[in-house]
Protein backbone atom coordinates (compact mmCIF):
# COMPACT_ATOMS: atom_id res chain seq x y z
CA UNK A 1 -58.63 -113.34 -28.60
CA UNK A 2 -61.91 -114.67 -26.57
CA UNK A 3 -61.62 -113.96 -23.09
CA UNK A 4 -60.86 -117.64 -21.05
CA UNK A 5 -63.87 -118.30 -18.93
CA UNK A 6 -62.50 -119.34 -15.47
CA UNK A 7 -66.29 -119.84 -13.77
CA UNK A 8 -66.75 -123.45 -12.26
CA UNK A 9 -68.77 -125.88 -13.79
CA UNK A 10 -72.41 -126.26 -11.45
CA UNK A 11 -72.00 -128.67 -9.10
CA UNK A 12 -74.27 -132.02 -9.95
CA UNK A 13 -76.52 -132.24 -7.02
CA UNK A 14 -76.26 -134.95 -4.00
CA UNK A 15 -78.94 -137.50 -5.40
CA UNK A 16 -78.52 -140.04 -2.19
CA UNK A 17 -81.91 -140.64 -0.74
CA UNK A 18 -80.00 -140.42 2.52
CA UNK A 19 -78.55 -136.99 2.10
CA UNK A 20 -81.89 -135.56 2.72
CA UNK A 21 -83.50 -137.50 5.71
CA UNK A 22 -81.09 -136.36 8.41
CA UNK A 23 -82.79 -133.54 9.72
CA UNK A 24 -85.74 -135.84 10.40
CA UNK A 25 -87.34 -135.36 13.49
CA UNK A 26 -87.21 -138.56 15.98
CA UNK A 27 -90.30 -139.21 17.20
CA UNK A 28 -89.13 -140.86 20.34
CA UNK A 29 -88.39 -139.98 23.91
CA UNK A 30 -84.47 -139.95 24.60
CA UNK A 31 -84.68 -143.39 26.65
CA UNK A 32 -86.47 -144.99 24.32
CA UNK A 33 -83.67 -144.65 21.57
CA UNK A 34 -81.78 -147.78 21.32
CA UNK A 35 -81.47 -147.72 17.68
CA UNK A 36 -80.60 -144.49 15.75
CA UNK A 37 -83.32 -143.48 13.37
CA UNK A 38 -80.73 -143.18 10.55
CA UNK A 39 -80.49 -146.40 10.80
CA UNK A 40 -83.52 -147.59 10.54
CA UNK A 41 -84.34 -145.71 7.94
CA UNK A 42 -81.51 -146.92 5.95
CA UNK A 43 -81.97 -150.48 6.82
CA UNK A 44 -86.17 -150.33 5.53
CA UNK A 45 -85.27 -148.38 2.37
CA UNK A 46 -82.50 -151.05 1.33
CA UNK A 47 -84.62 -154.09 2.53
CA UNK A 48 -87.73 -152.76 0.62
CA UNK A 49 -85.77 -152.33 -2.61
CA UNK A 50 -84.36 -155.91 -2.28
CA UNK A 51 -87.99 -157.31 -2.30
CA UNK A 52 -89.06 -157.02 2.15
CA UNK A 53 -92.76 -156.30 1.96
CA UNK A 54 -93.10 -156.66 5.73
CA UNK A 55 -91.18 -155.54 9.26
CA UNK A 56 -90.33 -159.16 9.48
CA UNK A 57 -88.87 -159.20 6.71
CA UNK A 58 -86.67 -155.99 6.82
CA UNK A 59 -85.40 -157.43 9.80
CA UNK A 60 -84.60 -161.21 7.40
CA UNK A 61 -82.84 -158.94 5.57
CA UNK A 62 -80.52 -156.79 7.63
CA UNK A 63 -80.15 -160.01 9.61
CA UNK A 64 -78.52 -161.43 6.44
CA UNK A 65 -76.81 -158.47 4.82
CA UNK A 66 -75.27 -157.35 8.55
CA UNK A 67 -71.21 -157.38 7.35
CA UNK A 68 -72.61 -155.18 4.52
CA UNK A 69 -74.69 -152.80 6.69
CA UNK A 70 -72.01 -151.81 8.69
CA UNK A 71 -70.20 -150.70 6.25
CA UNK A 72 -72.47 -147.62 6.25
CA UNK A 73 -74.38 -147.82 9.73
CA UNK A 74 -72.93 -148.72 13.03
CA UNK A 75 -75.50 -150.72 14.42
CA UNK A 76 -74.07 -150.65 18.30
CA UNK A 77 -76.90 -152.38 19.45
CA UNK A 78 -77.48 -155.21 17.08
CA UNK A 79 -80.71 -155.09 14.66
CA UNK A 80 -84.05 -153.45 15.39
CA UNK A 81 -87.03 -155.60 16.03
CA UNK A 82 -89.56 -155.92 13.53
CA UNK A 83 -92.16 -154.03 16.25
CA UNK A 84 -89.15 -151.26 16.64
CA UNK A 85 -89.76 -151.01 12.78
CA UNK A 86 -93.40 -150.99 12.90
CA UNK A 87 -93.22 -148.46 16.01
CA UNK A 88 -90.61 -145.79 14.63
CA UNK A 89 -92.41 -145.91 11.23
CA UNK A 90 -95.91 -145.18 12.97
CA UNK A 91 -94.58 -142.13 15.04
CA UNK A 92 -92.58 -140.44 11.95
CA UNK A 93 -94.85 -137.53 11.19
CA UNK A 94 -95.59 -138.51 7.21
CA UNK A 95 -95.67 -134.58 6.23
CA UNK A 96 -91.89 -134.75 7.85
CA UNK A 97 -90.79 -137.81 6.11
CA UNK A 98 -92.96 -136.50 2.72
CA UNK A 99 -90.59 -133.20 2.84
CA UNK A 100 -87.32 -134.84 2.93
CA UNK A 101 -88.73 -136.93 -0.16
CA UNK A 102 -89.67 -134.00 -2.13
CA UNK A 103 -85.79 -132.35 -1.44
CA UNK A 104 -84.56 -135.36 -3.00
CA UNK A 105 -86.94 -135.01 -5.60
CA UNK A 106 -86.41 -130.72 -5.87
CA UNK A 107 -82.32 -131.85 -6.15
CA UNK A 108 -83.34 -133.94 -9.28
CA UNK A 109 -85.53 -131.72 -11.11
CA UNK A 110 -83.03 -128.80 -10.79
CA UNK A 111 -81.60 -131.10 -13.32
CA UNK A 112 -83.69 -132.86 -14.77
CA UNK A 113 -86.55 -130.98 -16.52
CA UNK A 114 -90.12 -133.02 -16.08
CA UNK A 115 -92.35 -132.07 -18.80
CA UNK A 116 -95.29 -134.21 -18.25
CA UNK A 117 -96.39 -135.14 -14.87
CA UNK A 118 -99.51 -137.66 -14.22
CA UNK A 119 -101.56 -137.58 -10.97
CA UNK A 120 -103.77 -140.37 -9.93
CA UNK A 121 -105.00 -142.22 -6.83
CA UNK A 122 -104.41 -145.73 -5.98
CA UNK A 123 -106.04 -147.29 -2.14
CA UNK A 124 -104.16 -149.77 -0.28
CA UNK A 125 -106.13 -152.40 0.48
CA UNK A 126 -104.38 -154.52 3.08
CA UNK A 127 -104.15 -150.96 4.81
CA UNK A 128 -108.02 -151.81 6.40
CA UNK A 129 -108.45 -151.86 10.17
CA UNK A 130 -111.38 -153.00 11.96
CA UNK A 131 -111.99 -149.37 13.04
CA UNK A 132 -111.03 -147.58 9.29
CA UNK A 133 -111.55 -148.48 6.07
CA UNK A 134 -108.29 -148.77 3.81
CA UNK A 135 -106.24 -145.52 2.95
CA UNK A 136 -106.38 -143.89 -0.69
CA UNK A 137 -102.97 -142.85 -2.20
CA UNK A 138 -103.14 -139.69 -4.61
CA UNK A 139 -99.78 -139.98 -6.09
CA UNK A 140 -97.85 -137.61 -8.91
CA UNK A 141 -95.56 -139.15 -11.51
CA UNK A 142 -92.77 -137.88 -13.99
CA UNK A 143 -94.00 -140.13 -16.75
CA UNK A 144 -90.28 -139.69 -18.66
CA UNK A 145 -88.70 -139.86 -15.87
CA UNK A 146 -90.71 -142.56 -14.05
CA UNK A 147 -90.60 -140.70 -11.01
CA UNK A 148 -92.31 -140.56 -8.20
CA UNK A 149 -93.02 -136.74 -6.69
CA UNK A 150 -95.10 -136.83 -3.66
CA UNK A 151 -98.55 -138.50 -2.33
CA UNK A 152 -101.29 -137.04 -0.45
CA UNK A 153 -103.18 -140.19 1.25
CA UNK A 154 -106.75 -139.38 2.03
CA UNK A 155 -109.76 -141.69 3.63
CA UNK A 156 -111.16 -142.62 0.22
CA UNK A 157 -111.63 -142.04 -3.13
CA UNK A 158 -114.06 -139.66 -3.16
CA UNK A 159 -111.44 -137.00 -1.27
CA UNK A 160 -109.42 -137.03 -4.28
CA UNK A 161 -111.06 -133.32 -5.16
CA UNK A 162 -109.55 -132.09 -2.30
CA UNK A 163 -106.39 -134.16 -1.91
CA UNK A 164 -105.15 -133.12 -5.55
CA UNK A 165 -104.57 -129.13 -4.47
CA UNK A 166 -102.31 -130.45 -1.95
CA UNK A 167 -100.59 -132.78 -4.06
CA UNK A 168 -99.94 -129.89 -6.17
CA UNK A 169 -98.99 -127.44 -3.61
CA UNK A 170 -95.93 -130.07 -2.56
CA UNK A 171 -94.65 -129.85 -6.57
CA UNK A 172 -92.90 -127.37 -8.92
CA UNK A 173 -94.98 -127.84 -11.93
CA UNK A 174 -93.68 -124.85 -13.76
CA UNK A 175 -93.53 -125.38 -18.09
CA UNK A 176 -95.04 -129.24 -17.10
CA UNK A 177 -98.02 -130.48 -18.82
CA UNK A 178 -100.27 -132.02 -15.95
CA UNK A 179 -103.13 -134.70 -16.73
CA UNK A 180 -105.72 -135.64 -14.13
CA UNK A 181 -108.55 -138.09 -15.03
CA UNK A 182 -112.63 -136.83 -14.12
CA UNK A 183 -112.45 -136.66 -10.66
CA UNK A 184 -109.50 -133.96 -10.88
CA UNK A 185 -111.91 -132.05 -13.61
CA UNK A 186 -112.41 -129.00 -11.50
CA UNK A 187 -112.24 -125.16 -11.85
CA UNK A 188 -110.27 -124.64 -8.88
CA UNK A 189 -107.44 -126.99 -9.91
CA UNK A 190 -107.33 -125.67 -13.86
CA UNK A 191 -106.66 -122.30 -11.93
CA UNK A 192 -103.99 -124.00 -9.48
CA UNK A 193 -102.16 -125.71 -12.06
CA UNK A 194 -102.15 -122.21 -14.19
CA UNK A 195 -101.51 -120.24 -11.32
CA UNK A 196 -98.27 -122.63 -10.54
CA UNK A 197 -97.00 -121.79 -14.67
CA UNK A 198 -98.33 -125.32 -15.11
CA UNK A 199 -100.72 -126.32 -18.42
CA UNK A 200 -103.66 -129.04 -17.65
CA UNK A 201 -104.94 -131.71 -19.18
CA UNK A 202 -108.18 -132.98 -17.48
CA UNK A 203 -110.67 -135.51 -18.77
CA UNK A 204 -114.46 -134.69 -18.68
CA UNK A 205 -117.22 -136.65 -17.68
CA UNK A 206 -120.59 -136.85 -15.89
CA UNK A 207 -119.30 -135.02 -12.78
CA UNK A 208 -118.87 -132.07 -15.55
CA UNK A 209 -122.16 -132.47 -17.24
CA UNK A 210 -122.37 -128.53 -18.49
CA UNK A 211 -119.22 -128.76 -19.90
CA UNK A 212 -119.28 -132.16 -21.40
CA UNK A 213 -122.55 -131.39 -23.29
CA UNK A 214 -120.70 -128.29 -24.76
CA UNK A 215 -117.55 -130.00 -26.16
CA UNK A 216 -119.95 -133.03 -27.44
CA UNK A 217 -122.18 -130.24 -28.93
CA UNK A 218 -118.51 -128.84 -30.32
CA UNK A 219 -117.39 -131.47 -31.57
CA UNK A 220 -120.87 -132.82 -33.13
CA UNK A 221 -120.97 -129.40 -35.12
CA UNK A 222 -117.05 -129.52 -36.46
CA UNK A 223 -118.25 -133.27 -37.63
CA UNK A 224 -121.18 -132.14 -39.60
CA UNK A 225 -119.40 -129.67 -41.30
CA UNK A 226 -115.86 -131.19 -42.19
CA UNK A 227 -114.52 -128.90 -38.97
CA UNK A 228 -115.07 -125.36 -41.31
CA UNK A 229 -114.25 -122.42 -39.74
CA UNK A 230 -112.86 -124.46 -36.28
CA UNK A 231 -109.26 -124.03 -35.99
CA UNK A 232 -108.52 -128.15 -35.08
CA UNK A 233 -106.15 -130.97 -36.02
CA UNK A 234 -106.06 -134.35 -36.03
CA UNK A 235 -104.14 -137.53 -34.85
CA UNK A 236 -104.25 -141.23 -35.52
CA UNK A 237 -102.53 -144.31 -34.26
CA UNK A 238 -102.79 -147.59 -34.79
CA UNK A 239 -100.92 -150.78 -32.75
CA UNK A 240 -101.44 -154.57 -32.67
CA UNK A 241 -100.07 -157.05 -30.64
CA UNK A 242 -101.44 -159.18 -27.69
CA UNK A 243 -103.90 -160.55 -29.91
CA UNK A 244 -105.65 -157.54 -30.38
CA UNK A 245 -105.95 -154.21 -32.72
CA UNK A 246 -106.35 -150.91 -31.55
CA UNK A 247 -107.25 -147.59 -33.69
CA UNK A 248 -107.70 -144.25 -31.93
CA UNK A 249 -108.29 -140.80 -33.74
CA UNK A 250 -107.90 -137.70 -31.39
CA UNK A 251 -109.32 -134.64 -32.41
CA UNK A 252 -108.12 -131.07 -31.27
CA UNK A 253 -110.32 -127.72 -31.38
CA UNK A 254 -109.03 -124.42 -30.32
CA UNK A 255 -112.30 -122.81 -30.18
CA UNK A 256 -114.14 -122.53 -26.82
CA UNK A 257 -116.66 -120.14 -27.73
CA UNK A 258 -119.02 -123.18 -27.38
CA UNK A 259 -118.04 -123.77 -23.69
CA UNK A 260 -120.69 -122.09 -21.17
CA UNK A 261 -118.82 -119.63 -18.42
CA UNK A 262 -115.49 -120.24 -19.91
CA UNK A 263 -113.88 -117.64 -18.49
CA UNK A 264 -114.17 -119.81 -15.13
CA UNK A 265 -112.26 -122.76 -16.48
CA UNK A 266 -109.04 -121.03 -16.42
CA UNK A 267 -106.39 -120.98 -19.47
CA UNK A 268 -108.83 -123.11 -21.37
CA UNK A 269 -107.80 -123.18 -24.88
CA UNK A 270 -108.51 -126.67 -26.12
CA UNK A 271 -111.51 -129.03 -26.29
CA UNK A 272 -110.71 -132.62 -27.48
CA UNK A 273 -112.42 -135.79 -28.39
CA UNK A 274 -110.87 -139.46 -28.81
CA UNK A 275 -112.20 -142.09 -30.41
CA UNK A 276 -110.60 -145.72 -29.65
CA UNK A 277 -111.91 -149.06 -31.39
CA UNK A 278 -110.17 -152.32 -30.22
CA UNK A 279 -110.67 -155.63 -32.08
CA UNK A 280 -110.30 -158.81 -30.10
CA UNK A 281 -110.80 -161.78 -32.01
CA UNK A 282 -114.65 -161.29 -33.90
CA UNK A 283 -115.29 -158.64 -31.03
CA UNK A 284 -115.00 -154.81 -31.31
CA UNK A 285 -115.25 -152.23 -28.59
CA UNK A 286 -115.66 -148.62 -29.28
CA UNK A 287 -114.93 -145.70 -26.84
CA UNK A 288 -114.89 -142.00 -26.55
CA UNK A 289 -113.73 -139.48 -24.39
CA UNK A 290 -113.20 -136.07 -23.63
CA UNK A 291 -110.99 -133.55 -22.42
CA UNK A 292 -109.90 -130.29 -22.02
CA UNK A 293 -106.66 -128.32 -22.04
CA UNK A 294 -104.67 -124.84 -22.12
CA UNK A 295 -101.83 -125.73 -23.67
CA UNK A 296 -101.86 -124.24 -27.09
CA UNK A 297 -100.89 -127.85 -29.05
CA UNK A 298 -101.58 -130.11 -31.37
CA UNK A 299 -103.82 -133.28 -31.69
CA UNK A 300 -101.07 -135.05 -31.78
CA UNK A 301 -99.09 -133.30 -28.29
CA UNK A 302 -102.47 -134.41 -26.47
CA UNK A 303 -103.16 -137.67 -28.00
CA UNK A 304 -99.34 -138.46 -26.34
CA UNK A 305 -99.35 -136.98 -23.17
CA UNK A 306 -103.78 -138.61 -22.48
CA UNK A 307 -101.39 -142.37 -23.67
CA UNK A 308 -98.58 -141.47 -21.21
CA UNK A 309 -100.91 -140.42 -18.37
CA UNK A 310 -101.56 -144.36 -17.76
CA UNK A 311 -97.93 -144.72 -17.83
CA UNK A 312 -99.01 -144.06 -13.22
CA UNK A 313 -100.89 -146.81 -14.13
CA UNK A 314 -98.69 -149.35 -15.67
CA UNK A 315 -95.26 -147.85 -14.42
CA UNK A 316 -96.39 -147.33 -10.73
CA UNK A 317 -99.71 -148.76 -9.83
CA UNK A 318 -99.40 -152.16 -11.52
CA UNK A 319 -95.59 -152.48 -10.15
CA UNK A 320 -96.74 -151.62 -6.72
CA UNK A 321 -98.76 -154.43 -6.61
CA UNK A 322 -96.83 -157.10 -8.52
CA UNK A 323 -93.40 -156.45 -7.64
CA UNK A 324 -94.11 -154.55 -4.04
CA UNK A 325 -97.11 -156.77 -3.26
CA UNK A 326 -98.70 -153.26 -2.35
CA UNK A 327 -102.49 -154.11 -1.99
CA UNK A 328 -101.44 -157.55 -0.07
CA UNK A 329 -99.69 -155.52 2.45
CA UNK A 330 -101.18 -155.93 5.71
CA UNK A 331 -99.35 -152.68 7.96
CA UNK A 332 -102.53 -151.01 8.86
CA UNK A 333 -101.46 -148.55 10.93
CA UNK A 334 -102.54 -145.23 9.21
CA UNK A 335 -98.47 -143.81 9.64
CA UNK A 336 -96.54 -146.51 9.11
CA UNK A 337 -98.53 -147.49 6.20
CA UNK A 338 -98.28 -143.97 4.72
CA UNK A 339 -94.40 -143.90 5.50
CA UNK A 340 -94.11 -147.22 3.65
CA UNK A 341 -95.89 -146.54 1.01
CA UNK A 342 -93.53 -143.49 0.14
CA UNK A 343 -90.68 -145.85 0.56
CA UNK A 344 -91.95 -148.02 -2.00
CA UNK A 345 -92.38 -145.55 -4.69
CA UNK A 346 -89.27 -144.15 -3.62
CA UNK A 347 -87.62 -146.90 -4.60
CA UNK A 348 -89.65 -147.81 -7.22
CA UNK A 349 -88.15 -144.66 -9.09
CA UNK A 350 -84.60 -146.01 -7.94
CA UNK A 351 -85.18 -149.26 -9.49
CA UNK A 352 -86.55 -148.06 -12.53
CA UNK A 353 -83.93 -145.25 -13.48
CA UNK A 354 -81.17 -148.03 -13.37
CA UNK A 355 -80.32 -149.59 -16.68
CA UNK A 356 -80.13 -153.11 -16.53
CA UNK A 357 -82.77 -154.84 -19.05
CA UNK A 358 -84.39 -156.57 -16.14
CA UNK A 359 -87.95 -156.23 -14.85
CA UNK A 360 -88.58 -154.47 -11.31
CA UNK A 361 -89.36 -158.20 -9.54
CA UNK A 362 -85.59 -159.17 -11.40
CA UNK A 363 -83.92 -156.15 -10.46
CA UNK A 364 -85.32 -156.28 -6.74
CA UNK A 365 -84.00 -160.12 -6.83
CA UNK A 366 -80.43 -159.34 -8.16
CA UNK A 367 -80.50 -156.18 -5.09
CA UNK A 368 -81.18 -159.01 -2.67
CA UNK A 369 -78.17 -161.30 -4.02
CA UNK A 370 -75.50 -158.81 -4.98
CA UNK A 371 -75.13 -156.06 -2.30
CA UNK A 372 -72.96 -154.31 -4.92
CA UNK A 373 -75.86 -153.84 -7.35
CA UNK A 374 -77.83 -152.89 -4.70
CA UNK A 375 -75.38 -150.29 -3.71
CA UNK A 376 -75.59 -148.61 -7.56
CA UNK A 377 -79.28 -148.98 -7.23
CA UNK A 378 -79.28 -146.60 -4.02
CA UNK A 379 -76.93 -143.59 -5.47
CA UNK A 380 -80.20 -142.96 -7.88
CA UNK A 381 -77.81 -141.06 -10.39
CA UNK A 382 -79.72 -143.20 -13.48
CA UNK A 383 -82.40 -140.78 -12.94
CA UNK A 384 -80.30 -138.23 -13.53
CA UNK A 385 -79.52 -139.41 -17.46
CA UNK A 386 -83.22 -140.03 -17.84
CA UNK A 387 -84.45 -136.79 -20.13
């Protein structure tokens, strides 16, 4: 007779946002504290997902939704201002706030396995001061998941080199496939992203010019001679709609004996080329690109996850600035607009795990009418069914 196993199932982890910001450091002297900091926290993060895209109108919101807010917070001393908001949010040290984020995020992924994670950057415009020019967000994303996993914000674009190391350093990329456009094509983060049991994905360019003669010189050579002798596969896709057609062919060589110094690029096991034609009306495009990898995979495994990777674009970037109004945002101080931005992917991730077939701008409308789909919005378990 099999032996009755009496171990307890594992305990699903506490996925409230607010379980992990308590031990947040206030950032303000003792008599200055007329509103906890728990509170204000909770009262942004719920006015942000129900569509506030400024202090002022935070405060519209917990102004309206008070009976409902103290259901949770006790509010002894009325609502914050909107400069308490703007003040709190500009002392909170963003490394501080960015740690209790990536808890919340560690809680999910001991879950939730992310097998493809996307890193890009994204500036916020309305984030310009007289004295500074606006601040550049280097954000990672669970593209299955649409997840947000931590930012790194930087003085421009051009810092991206040395913002993505720390991006990575905040994440647990172990067994994930991570893609990086040109400006992330560097030696030292192929070895970080190896080093972490990650695999990379990186796109090649001009800033690479060694290595992109090599795989053009590659993959010129494979052409000419119907690929004999070059380990390789192949992938095609087609898709119309929008009024236009698009073809792309991705190509796959596991032979790097072409690449100078390989042994620097670390893991390196894969060259790749794709071609993309699109056909608008009487007009066709062409493009090609190219990219490296050390995953040990198939045209096809690339050609999706190098499609995906501009899921950060369409899934987070582009929502940020319809639905969040991000670039239009005018909080330019450096903190506050750091700490704001994280809410807003923060609860960009909450809006998009939940189910209803509604878009983000929908979903943030229906939070700001029904306080009870607001309140399933906030417990973030979606995310958790969301393989």
């Amino acid at each position: 007779m099999a032996a009755v196993s009496h171990a307890r199932p594992k305990p699903s982890p506490n996925v409230s946002i607010f379980h992990y910001f308590g031990k947040l450091k206030d950032p303000r002297r003792d008599h200055r504290k007329l509103h906890d900091l728990q509170d204000i926290l909770f009262i942004a993060v719920c006015a942000v997902l129900a569509g506030a895209k400024d202090w002022q109108e935070v405060v519209t919101f917990a102004q309206k939704r008070l009976d409902w807010l103290k259901r949770f917070i006790a509010l002894e001393n009325g609502i914050p201002s909107h400069d308490t908001f703007e003040r709190v949010f500009d002392r909170i040290n963003p490394a501080a706030f960015q740690r209790c984020f990536r808890q919340w995020v560690q809680a999910i992924q001991d879950v939730v396995r992310l097998k493809h994670i996307a890193i890009d950057g994204k500036t916020l415009c309305g984030s310009r001061s007289l004295q500074l020019g606006p601040l550049h967000m280097v954000s990672a994303w669970a593209t299955a998941q649409s997840l947000s996993l931590g930012q790194v914000a930087v003085a421009d674009k051009s810092n991206e080199i040395t913002a993505i190391p720390a991006l990575l350093d905040l994440l647990d990329i172990h067994g994930a496939l991570v893609t990086i456009d040109a400006m992330g094509c560097q030696k030292a983060i192929a070895q970080k992203i190896v080093d972490g049991g990650g695999d990379y994905l990186l796109t090649v360019k001009d800033n690479q010019p060694h290595l992109l003669e090599d795989i053009q010189h590659v993959m010129q050579r494979g052409l000419d001679s119907d690929f004999a002798g070059l380990p390789h596969s192949i992938y095609e896709t087609q898709a119309k709609g929008h009024g236009r057609e698009e073809y792309r062919r991705y190509t796959v060589v596991q032979d790097t004996s072409g690449v100078r110094h390989v042994d620097e690029w670390k893991g390196l096991t894969t060259l790749g080329m794709c071609y993309s034609e699109r056909k608008v009306g009487d007009t066709v495009s062409h493009e090609i690109r190219y990219f490296i990898g050390s995953r040990q995979a198939n045209a096809k495994t690339y050609g999706q996850a190098l499609r995906n990777h501009w899921g950060i674009e369409n899934k987070l970037h582009w929502q940020l600035d319809v639905a969040f109004r991000e670039d239009s945002n005018r909080v330019s101080k450096r903190h506050a607009a750091e700490n704001l931005a994280l809410i807003r992917r923060l609860n960009l991730s909450l809006l998009q795990a939940h189910p209803a077939k509604m878009s983000i701008a929908k979903k943030q409308f229906a939070a700001a009418l029904d306080p009870e789909f607001l309140e399933e919005i906030l417990r973030g378990e979606s995310i958790l069914e969301k393989q």
